[in-house]
Protein backbone atom coordinates (compact mmCIF):
# COMPACT_ATOMS: atom_id res chain seq x y z
CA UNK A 1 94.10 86.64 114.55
CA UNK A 2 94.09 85.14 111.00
CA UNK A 3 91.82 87.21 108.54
CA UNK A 4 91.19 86.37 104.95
CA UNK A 5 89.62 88.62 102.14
CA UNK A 6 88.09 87.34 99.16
CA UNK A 7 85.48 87.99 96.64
CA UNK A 8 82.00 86.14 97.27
CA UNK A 9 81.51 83.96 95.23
CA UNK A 10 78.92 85.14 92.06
CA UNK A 11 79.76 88.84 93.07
CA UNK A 12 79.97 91.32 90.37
CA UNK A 13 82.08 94.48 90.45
CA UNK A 14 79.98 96.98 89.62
CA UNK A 15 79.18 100.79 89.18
CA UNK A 16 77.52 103.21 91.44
CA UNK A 17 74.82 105.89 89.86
CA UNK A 18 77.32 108.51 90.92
CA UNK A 19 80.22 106.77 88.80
CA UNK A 20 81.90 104.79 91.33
CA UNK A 21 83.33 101.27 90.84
CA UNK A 22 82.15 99.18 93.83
CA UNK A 23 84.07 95.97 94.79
CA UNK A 24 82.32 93.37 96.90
CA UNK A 25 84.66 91.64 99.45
CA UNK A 26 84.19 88.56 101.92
CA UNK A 27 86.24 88.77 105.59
CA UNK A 28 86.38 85.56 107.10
CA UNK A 29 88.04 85.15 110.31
CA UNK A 30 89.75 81.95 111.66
CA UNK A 31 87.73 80.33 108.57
CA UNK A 32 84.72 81.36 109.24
CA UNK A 33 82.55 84.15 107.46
CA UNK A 34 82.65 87.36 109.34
CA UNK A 35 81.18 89.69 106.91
CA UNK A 36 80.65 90.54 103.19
CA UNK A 37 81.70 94.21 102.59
CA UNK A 38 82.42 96.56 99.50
CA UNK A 39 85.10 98.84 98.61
CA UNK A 40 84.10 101.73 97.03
CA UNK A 41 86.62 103.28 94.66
CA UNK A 42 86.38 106.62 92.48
CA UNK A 43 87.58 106.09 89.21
CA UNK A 44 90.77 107.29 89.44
CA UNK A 45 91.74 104.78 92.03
CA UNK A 46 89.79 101.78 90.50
CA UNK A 47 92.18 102.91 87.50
CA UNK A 48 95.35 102.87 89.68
CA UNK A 49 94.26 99.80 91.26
CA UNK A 50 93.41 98.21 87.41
CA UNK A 51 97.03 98.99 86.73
CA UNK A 52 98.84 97.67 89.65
CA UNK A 53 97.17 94.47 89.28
CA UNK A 54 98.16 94.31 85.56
CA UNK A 55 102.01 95.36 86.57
CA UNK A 56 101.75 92.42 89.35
CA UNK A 57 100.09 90.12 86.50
CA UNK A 58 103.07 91.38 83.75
CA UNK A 59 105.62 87.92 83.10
CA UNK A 60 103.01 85.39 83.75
CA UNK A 61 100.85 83.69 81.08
CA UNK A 62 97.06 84.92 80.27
CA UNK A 63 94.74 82.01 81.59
CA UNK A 64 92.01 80.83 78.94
CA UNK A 65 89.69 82.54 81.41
CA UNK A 66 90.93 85.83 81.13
CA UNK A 67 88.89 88.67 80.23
CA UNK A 68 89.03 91.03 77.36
CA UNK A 69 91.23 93.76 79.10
CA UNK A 70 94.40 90.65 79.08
CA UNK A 71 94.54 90.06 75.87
CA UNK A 72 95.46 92.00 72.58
CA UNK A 73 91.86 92.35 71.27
CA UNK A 74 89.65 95.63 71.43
CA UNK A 75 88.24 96.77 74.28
CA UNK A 76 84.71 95.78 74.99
CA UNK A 77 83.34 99.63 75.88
CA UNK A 78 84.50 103.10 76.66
CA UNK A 79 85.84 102.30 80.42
CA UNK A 80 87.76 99.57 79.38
CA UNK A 81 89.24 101.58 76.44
CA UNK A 82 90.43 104.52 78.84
CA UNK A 83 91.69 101.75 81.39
CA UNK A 84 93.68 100.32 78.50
CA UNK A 85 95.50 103.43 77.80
CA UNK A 86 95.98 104.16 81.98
CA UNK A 87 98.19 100.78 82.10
CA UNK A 88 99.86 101.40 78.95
CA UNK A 89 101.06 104.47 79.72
CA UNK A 90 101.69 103.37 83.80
CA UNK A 91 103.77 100.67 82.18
CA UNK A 92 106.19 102.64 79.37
CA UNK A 93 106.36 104.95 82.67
CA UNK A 94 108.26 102.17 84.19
């Protein structure tokens, strides 16, 4: 069986009344659409997942498409400011 993940295309990652961070996902199966899903993260974990993907990301150059949280400007809101400071210190922890 050959699976593939992906985000739909136009989804938005979004939040969830109760504070949740919501990830919409696309399972296709042998190439053809199976599903669209979402992953539903608490905040915690959409922080731990926030800062693996920036450790896997570390070495390789910031695309011109990149948002805010890749490059050395300020962060656009509150979340993004606390995220910030979760992969900073996740990274001098390394």
């Amino acid at each position: 069986m050959s699976w593939k993940i992906e985000r739909p295309p136009g989804s938005r990652v979004r939040r969830t009344d109760d504070g949740r961070v919501v990830l919409p996902l696309r399972l296709s199966r042998k190439g053809e659409h199976a599903t669209d899903t979402e992953l539903v993260l608490s905040l915690v974990d959409a922080e731990h997942l926030h800062a693996a993907l920036c450790r896997a990301l570390d070495g390789h150059p910031v695309p011109p498409s990149a948002p805010d949280c890749r490059t050395d400007g300020a962060p656009a809101d509150a979340l993004s400011a606390k995220l910030t400071a979760v992969n900073r210190r996740s990274r001098e922890a390394l």
